[in-house]
N, C-alpha and C. Protein backbone atom coordinates (compact mmCIF):
# COMPACT_ATOMS: atom_id res chain seq x y z
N UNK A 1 -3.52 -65.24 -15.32
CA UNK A 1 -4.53 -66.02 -15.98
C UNK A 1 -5.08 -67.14 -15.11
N UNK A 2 -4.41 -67.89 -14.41
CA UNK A 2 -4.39 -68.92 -13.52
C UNK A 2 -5.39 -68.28 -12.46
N UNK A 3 -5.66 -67.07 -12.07
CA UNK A 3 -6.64 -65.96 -10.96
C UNK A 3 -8.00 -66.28 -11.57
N UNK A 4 -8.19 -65.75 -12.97
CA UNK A 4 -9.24 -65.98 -13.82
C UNK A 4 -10.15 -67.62 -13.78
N UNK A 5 -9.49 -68.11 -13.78
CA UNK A 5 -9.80 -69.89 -13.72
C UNK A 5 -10.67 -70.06 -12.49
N UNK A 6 -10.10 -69.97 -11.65
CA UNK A 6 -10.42 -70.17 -10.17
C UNK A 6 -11.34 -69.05 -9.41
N UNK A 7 -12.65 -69.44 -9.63
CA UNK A 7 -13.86 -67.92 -9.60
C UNK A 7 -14.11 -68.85 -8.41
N UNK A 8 -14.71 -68.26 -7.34
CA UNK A 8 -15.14 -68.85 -6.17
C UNK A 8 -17.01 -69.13 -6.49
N UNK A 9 -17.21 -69.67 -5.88
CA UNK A 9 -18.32 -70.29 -6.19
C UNK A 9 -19.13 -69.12 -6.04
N UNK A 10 -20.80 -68.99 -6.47
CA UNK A 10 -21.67 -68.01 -6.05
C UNK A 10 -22.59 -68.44 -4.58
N UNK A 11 -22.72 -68.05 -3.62
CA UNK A 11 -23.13 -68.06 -2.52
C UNK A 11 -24.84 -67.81 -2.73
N UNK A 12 -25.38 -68.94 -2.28
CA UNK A 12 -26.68 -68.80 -2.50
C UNK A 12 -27.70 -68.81 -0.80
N UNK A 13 -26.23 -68.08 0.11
CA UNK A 13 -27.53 -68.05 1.15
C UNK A 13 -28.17 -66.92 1.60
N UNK A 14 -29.35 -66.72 2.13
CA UNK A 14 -30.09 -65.71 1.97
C UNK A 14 -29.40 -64.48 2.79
N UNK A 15 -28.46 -64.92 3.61
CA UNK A 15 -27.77 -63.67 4.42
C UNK A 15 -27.08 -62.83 3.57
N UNK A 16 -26.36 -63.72 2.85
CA UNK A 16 -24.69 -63.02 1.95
C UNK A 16 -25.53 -62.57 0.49
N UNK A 17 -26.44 -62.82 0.07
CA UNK A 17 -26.69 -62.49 -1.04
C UNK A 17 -28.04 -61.40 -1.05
N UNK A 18 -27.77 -60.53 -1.29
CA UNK A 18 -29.41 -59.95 -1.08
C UNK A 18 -30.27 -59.63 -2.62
N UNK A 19 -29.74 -60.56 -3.48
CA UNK A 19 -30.98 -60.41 -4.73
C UNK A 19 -31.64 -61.45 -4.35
N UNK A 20 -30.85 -62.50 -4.16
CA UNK A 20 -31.55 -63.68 -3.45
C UNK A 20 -32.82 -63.36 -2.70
N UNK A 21 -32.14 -62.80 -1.49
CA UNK A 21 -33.21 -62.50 -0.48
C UNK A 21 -34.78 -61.50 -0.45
N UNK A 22 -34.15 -60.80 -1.74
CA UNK A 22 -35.13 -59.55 -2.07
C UNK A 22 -36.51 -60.38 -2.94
N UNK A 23 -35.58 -60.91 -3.33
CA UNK A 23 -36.95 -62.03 -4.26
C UNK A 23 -37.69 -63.05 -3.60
N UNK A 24 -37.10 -63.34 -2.23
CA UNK A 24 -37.35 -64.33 -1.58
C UNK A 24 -38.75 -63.66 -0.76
N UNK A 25 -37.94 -62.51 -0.11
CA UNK A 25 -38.91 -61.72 0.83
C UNK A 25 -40.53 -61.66 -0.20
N UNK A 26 -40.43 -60.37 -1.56
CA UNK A 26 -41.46 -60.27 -2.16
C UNK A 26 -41.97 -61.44 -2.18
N UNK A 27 -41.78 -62.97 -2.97
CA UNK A 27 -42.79 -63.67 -3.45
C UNK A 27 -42.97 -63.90 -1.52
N UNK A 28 -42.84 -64.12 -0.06
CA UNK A 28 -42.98 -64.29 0.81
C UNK A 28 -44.43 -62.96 1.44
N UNK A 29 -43.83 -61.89 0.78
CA UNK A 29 -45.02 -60.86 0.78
C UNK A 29 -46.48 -60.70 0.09
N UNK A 30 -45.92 -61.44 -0.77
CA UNK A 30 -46.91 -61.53 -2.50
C UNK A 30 -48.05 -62.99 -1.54
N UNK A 31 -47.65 -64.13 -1.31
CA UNK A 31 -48.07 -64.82 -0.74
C UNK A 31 -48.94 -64.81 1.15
N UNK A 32 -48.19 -63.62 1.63
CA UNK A 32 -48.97 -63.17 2.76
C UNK A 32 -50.72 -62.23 2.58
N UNK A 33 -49.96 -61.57 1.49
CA UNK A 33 -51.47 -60.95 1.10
C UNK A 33 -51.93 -61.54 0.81
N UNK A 34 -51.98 -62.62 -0.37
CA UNK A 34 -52.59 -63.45 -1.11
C UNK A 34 -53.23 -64.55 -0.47
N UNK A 35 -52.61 -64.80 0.55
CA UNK A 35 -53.43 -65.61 1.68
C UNK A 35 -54.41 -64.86 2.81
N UNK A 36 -53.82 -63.77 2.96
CA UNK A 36 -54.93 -62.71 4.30
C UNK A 36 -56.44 -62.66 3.35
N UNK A 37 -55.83 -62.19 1.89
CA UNK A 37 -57.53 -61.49 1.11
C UNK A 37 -58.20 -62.98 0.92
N UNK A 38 -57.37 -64.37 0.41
CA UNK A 38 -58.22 -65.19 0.40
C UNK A 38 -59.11 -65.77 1.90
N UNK A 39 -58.61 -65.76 2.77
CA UNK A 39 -59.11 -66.13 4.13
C UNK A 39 -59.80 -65.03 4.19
N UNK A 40 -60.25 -63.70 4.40
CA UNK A 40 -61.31 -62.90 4.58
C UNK A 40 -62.32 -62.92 3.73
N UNK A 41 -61.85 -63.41 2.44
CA UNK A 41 -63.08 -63.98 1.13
C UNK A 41 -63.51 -64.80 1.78
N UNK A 42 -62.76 -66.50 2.25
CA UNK A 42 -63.65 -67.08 2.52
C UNK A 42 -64.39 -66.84 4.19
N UNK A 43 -64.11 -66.03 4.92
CA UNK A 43 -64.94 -65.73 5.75
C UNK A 43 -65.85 -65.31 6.09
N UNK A 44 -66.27 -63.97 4.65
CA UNK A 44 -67.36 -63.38 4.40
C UNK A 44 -67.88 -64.30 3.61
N UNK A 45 -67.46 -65.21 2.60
CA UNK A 45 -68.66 -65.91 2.19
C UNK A 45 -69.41 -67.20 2.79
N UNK A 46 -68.56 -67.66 3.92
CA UNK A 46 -69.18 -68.58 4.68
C UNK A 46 -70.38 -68.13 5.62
N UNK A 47 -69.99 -66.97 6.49
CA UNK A 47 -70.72 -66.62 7.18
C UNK A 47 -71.50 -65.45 7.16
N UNK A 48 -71.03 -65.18 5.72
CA UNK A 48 -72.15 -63.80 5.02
C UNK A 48 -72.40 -62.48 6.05
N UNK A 49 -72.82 -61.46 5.60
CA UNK A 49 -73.48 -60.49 6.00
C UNK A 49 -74.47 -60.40 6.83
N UNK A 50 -74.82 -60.15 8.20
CA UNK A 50 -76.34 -60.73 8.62
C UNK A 50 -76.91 -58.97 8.91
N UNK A 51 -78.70 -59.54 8.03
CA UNK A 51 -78.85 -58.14 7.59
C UNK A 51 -79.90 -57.88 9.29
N UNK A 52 -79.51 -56.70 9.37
CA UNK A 52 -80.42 -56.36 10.86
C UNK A 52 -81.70 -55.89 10.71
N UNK A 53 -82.66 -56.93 11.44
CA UNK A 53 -84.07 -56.24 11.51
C UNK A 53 -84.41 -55.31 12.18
N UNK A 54 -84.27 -54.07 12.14
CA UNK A 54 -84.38 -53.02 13.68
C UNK A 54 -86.00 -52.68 13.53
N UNK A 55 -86.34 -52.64 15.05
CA UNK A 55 -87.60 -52.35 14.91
C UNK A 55 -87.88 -50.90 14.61
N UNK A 56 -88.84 -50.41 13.90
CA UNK A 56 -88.92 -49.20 12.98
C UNK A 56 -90.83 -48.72 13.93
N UNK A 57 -91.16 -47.58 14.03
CA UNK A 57 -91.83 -47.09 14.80
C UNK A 57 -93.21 -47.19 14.02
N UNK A 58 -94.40 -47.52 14.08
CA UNK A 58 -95.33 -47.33 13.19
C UNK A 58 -95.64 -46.28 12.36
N UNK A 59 -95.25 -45.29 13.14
CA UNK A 59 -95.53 -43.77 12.22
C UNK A 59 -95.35 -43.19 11.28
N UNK A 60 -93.47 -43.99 11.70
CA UNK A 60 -92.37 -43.59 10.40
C UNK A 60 -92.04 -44.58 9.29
N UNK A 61 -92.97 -45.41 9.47
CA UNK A 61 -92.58 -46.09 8.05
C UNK A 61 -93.09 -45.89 7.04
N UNK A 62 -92.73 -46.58 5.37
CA UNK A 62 -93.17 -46.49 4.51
C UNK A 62 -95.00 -45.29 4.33
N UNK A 63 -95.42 -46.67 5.15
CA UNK A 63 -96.96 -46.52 4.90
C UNK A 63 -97.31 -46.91 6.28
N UNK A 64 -97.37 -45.49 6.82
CA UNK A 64 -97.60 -45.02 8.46
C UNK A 64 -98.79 -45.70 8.69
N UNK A 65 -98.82 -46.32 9.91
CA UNK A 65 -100.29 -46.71 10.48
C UNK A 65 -100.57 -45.53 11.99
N UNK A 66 -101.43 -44.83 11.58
CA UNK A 66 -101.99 -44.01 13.00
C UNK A 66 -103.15 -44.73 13.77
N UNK A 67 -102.87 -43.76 14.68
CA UNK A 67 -103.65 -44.77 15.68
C UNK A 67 -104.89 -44.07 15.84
């Protein structure tokens, strides 16, 4: 009975325990994405899309001009 009494403490470091660590890692994963998608949000919305003017041939456009 005297065995029972005397429980050794629970070890809370991330080596010896791996529920610890498993939860540690995810929210560490959860937070890597969560930071990559917000930094590419704000990168596309700072510096937006830039739309390209390509020059297009008179002939073939809309409403062809001949010569």
């Amino acid at each position: 009975m005297s065995q029972d009494l005397n429980q050794p403490e629970v070890s809370k470091d991330i080596n010896s325990n791996w529920v610890t660590s498993s939860k540690f890692l995810f929210y560490v994963s959860i937070f890597a994405i969560l930071s990559l998608v917000v930094g590419n949000c704000t990168k596309l919305f700072t510096s937006g899309f830039k739309k390209p003017n390509p020059e297009v041939q008179t002939s073939s456009q809309y409403k062809p001009e001949y010569k």
